[in-house]
C-alpha atoms as a PDB file:
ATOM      1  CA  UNK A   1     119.861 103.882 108.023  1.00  0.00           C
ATOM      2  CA  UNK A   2     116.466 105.639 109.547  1.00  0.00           C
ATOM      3  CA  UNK A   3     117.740 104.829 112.856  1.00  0.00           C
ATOM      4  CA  UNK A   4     120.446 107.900 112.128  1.00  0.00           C
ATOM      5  CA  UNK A   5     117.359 110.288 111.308  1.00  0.00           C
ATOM      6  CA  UNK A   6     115.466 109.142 114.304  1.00  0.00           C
ATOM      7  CA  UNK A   7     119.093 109.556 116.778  1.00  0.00           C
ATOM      8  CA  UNK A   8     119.696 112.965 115.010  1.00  0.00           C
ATOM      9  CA  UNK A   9     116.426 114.289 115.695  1.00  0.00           C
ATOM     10  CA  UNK A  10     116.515 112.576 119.610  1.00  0.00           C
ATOM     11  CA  UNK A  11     119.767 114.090 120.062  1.00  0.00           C
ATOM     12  CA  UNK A  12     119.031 117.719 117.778  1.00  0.00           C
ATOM     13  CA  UNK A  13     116.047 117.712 120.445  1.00  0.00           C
ATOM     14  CA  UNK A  14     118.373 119.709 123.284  1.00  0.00           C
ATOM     15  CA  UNK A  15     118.994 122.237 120.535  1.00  0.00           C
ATOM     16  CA  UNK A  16     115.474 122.566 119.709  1.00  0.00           C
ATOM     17  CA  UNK A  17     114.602 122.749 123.597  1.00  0.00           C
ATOM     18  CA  UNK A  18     116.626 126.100 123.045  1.00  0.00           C
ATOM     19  CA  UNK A  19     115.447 127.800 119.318  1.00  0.00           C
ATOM     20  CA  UNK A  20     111.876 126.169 119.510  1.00  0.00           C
ATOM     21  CA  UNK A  21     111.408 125.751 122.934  1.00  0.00           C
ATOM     22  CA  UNK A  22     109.396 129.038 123.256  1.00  0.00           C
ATOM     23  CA  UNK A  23     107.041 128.401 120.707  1.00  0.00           C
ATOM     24  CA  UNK A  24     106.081 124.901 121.619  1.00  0.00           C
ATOM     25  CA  UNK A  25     105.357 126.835 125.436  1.00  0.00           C
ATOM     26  CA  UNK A  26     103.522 129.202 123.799  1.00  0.00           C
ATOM     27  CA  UNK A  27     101.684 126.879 121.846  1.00  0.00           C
ATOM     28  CA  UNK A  28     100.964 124.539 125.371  1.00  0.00           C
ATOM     29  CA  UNK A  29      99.658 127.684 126.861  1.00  0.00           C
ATOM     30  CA  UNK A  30      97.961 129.285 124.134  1.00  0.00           C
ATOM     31  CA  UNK A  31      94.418 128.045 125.056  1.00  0.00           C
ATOM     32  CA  UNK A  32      93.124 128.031 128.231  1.00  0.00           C
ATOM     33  CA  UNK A  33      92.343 123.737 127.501  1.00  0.00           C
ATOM     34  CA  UNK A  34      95.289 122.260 125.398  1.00  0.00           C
ATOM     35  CA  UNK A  35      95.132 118.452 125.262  1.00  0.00           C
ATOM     36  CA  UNK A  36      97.875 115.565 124.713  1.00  0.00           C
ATOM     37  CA  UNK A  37      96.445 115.572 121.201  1.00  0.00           C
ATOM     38  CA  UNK A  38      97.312 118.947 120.507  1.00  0.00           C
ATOM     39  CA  UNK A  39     100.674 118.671 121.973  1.00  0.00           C
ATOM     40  CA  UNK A  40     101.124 115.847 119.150  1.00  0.00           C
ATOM     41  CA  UNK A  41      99.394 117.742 116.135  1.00  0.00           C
ATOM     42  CA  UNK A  42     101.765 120.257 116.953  1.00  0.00           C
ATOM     43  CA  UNK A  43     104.877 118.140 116.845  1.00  0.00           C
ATOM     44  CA  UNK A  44     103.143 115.778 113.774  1.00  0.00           C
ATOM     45  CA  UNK A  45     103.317 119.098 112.067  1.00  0.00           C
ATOM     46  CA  UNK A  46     106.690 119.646 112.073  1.00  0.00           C
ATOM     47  CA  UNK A  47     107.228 116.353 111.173  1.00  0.00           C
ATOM     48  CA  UNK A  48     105.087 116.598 107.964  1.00  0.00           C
ATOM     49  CA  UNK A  49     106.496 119.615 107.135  1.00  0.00           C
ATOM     50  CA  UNK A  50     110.295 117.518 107.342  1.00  0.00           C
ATOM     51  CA  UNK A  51     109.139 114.885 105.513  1.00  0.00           C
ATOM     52  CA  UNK A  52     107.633 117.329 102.844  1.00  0.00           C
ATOM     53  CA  UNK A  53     111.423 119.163 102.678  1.00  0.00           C
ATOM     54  CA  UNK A  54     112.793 115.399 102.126  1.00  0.00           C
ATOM     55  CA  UNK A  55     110.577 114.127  99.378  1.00  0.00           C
ATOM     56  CA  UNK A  56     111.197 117.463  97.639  1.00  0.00           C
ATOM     57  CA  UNK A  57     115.236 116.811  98.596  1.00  0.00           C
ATOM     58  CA  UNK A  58     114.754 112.816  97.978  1.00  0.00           C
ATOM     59  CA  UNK A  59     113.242 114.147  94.415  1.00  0.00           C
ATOM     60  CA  UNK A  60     116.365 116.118  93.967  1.00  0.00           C
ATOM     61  CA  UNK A  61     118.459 113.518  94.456  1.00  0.00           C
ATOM     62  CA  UNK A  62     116.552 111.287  91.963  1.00  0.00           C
ATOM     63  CA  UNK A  63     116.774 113.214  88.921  1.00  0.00           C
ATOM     64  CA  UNK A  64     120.201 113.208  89.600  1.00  0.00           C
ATOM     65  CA  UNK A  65     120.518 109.659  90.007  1.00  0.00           C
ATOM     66  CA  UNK A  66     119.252 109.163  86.382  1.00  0.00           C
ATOM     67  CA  UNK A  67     122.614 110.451  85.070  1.00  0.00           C
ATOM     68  CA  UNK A  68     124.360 107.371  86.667  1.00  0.00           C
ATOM     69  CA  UNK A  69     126.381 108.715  89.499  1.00  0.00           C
ATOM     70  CA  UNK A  70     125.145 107.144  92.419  1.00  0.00           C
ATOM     71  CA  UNK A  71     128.423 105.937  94.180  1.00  0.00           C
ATOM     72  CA  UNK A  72     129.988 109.139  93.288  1.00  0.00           C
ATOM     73  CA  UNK A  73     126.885 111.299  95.127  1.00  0.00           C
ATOM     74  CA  UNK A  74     126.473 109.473  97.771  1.00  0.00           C
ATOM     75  CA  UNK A  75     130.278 110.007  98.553  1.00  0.00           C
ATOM     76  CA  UNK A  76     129.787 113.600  97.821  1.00  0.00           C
ATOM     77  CA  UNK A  77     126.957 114.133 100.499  1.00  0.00           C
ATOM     78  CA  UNK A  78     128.703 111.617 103.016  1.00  0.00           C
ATOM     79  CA  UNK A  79     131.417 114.176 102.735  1.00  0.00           C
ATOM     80  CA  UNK A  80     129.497 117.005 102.924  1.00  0.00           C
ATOM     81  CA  UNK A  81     127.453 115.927 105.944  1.00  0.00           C
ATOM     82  CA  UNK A  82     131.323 115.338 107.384  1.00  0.00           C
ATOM     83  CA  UNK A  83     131.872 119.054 106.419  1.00  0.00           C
ATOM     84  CA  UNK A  84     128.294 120.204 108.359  1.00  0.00           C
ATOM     85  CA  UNK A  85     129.554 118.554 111.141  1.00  0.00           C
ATOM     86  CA  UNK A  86     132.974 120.034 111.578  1.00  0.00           C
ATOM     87  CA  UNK A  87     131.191 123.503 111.242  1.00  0.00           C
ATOM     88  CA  UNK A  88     128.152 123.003 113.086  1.00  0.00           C
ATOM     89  CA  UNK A  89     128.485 125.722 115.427  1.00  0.00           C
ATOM     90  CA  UNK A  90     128.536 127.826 112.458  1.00  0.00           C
ATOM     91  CA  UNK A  91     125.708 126.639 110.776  1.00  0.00           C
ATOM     92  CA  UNK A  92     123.387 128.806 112.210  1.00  0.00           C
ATOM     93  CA  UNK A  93     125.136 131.673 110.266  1.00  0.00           C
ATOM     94  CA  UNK A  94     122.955 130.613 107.203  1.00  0.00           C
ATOM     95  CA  UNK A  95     120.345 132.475 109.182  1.00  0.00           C
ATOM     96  CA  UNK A  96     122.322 136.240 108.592  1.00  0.00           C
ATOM     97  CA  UNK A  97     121.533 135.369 104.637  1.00  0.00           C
ATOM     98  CA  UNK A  98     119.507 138.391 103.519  1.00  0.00           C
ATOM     99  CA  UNK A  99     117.565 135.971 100.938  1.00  0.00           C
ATOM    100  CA  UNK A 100     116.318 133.705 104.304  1.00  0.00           C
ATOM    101  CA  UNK A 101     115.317 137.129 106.429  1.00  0.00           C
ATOM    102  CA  UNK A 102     112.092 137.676 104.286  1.00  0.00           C
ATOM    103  CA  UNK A 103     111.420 133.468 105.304  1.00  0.00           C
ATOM    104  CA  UNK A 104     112.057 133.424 108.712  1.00  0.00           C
ATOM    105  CA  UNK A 105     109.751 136.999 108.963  1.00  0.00           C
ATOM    106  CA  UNK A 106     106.676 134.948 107.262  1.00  0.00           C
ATOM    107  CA  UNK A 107     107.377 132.011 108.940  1.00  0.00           C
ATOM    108  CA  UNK A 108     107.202 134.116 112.286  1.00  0.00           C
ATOM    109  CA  UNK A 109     103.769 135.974 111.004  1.00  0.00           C
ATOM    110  CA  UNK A 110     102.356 132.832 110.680  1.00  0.00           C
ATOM    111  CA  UNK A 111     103.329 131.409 113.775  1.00  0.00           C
ATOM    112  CA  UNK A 112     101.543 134.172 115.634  1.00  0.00           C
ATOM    113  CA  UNK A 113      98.492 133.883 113.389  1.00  0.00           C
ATOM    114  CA  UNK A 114      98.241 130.518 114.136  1.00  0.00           C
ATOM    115  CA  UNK A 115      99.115 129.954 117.995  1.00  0.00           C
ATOM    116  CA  UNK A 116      96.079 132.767 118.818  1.00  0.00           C
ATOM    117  CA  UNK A 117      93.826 130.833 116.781  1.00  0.00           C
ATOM    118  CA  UNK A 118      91.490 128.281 117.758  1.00  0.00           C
ATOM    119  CA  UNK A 119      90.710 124.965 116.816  1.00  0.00           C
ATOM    120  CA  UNK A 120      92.702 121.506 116.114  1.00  0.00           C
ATOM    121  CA  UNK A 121      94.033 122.802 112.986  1.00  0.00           C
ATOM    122  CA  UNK A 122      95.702 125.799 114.506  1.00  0.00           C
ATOM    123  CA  UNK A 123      98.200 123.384 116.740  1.00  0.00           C
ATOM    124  CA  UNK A 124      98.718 121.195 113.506  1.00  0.00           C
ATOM    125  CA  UNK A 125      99.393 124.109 111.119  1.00  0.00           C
ATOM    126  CA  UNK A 126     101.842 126.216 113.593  1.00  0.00           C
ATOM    127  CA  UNK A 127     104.187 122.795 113.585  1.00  0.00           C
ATOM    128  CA  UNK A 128     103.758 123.232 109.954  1.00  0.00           C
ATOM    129  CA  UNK A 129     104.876 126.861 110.164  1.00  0.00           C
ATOM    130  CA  UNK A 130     107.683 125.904 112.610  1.00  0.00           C
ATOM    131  CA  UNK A 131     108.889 123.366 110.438  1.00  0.00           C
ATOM    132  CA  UNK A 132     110.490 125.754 108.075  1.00  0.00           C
ATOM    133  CA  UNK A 133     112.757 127.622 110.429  1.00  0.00           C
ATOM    134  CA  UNK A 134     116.088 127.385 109.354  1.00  0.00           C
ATOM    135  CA  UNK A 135     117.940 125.599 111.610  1.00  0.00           C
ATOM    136  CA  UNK A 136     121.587 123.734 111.291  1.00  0.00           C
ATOM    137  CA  UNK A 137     120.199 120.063 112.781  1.00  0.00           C
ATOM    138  CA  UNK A 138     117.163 120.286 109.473  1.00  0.00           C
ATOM    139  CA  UNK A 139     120.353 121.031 107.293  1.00  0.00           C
ATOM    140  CA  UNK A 140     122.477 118.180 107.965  1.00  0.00           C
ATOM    141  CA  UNK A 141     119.459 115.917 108.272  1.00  0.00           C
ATOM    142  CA  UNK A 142     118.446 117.067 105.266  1.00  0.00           C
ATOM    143  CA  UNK A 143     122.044 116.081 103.064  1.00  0.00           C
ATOM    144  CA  UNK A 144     121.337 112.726 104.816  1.00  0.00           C
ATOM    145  CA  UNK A 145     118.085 112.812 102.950  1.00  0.00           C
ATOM    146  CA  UNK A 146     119.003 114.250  99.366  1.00  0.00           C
ATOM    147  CA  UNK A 147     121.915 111.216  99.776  1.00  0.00           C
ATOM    148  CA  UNK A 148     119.231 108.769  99.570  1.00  0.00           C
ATOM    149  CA  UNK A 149     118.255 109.677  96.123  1.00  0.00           C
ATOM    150  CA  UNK A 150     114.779 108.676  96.579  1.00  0.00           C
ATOM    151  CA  UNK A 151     111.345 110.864  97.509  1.00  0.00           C
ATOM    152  CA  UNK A 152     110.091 108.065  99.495  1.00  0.00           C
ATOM    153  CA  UNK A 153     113.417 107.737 101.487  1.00  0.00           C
ATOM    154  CA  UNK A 154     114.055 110.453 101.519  1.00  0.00           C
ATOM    155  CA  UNK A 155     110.386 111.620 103.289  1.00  0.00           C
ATOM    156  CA  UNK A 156     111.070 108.517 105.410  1.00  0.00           C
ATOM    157  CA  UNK A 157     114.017 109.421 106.714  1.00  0.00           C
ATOM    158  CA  UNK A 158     113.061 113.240 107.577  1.00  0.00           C
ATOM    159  CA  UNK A 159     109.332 112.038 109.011  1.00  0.00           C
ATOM    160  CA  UNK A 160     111.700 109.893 111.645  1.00  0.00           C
ATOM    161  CA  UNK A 161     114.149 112.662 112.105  1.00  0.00           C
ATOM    162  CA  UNK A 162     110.890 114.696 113.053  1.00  0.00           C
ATOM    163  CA  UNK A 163     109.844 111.923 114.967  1.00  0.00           C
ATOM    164  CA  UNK A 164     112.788 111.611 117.265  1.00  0.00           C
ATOM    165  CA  UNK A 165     112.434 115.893 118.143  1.00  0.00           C
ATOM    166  CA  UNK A 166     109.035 114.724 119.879  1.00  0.00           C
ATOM    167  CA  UNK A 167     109.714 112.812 123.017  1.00  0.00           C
ATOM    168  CA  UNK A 168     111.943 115.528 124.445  1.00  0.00           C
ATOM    169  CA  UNK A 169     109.591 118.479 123.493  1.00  0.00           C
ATOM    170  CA  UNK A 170     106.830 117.212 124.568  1.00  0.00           C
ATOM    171  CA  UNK A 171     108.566 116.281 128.002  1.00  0.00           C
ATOM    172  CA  UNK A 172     109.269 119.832 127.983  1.00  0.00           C
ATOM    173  CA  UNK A 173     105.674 120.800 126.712  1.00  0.00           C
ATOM    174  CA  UNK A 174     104.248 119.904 129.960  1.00  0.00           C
ATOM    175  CA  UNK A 175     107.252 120.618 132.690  1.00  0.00           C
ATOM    176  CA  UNK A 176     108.348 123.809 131.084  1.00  0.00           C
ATOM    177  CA  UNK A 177     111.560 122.964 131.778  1.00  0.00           C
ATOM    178  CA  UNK A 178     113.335 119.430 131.564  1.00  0.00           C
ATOM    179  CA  UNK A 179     117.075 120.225 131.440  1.00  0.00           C
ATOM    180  CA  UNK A 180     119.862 123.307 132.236  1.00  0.00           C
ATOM    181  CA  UNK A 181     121.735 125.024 129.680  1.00  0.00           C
ATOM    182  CA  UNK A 182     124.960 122.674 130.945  1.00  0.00           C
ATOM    183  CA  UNK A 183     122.955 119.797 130.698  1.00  0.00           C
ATOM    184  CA  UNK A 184     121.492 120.985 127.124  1.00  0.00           C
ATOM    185  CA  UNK A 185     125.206 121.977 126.229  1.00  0.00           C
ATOM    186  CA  UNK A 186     126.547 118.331 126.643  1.00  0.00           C
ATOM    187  CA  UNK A 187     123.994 116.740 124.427  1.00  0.00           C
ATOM    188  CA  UNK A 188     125.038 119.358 122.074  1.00  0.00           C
ATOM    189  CA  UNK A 189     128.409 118.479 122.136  1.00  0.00           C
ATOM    190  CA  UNK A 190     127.716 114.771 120.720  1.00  0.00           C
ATOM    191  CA  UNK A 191     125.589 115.785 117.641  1.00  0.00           C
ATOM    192  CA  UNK A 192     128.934 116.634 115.404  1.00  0.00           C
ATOM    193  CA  UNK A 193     130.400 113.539 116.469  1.00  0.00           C
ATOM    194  CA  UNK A 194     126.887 111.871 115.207  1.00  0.00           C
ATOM    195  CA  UNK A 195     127.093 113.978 111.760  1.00  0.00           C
ATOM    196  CA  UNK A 196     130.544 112.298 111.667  1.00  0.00           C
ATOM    197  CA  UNK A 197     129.763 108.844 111.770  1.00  0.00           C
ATOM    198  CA  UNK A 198     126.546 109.370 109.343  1.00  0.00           C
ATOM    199  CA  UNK A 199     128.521 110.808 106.750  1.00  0.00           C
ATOM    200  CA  UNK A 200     131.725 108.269 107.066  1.00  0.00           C
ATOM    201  CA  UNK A 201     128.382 105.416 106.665  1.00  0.00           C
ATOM    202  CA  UNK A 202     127.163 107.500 103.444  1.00  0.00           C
ATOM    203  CA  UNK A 203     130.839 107.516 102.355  1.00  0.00           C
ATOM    204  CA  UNK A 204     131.079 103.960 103.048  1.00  0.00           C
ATOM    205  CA  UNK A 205     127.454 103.199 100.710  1.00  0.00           C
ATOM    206  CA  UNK A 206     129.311 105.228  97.905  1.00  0.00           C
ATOM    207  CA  UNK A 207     132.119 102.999  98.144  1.00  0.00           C
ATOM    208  CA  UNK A 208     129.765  99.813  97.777  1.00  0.00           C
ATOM    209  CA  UNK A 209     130.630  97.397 100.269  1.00  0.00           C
ATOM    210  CA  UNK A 210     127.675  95.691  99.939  1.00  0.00           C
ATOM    211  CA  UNK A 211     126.353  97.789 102.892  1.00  0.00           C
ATOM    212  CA  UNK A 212     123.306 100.240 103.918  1.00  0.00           C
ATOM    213  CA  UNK A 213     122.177 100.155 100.565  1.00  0.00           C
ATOM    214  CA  UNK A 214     124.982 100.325  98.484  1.00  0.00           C
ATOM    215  CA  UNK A 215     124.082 101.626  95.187  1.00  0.00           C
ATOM    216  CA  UNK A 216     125.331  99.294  92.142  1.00  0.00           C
ATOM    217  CA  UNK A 217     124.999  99.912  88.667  1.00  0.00           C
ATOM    218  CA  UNK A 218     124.013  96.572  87.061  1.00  0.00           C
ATOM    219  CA  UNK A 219     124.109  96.266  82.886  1.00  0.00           C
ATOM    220  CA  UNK A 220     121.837  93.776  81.026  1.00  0.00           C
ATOM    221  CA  UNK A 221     122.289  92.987  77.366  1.00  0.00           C
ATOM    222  CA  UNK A 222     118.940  91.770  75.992  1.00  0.00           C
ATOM    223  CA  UNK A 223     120.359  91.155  71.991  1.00  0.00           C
ATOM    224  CA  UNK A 224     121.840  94.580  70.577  1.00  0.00           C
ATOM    225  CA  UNK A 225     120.281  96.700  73.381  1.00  0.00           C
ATOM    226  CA  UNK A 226     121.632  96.975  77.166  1.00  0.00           C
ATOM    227  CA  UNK A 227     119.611  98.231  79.902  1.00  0.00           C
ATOM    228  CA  UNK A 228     121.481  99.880  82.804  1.00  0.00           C
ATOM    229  CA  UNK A 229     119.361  98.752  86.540  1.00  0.00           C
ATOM    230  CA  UNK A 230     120.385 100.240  89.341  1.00  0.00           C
ATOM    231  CA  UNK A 231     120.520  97.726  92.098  1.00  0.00           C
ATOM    232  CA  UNK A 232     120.471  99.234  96.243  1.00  0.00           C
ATOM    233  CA  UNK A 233     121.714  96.503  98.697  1.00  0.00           C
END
């Protein structure tokens, strides 16, 4: 199912074009010579940073797993990735939470620290910053993730979300502009109806038809002990 992380994060792109836009133009002009390499340590930032919020999700989901409700959780995230998508004009009402203010004010301090510094490691570190804005695309993306119920998917799967921001930002990295707000607006439009159809597949792997890695619980008896394996097809 990474090709739903890597069509979230192509289509979440026109969103981003509008809450990170400015920052990836301010990192572009920052220094008087900015190379294609920075452009991409910039965006590979973000990326790592995703990745790092899905293995610590993925990790989440894991310990959970051990108690033997798979099925059950995976039906529970599929639904609440349906319920993310119903509401995702509202999601970015998360941001109005007093206990995310003091976040978002660090993660702007840092931002600023690192787009007048100098240096390779500047452009990969302010992705890294940017990263942990609080958005409502990294949300849903990220219940896709914790669904998973594995730290490696669960990096995977935000790494490609991260991946499929980059095309479009970098487009707009060097033109300064790519599309209008209608334009913008439209792709917006679709990215419920995407959050839709990932959580009715989720909903679907819960249900175990034998489909996007259905999660089975499979017990062996080896003499008077049994051994529960749980089996992902």
């Amino acid at each position: 199912m990474l090709w739903t992380a890597f069509l979230l994060g192509f289509l979440g792109a026109f969103h981003c074009v509008g809450m990170c836009g400015p920052i990836a133009l301010a990192v572009s002009s920052s220094k008087r010579n900015v190379y294609f390499y920075h452009k991409i340590l910039y965006n590979l930032g973000r990326s790592t940073t995703y990745a790092a919020l899905g293995l610590l999700v993925g990790s989440i989901g894991f310990t959970l797993s051990l108690a033997g409700v798979q099925q059950i959780f995976s039906i529970a995230m599929g639904v609440l990735i349906l319920i993310v998508a119903l509401f995702y004009n509202k999601a970015d009402l998360f941001l109005s939470v007093p206990a995310l203010s003091g976040i978002i004010l660090w993660v702007k301090k840092q931002l600023g620290r690192f787009i007048k510094a100098g240096g390779s490691f500047a452009f990969f570190a302010t992705g890294l910053a940017n990263g942990l804005l609080p958005c409502g695309m990294v949300y849903m993306a990220l219940i896709a993730a914790l669904a998973f119920q594995s730290p490696i998917l669960g990096a995977a799967y935000m790494f490609v979300f991260g991946l499929g921001t980059i095309p479009l930002l970098l487009v707009m990295m060097y033109s300064g502009r790519v599309f209008s707000v209608q334009v913008r607006q439209k792709f917006q439009k679709a990215i419920p109806y995407l959050g839709v159809v990932i959580g009715i597949l989720f909903i679907f792997r819960g249900l175990g038809f034998g489909m996007f890695y259905s999660p089975d619980l499979v017990v062996f008896d080896y003499g008077a002990q049994q051994f529960e394996v749980t089996l992902c097809r």
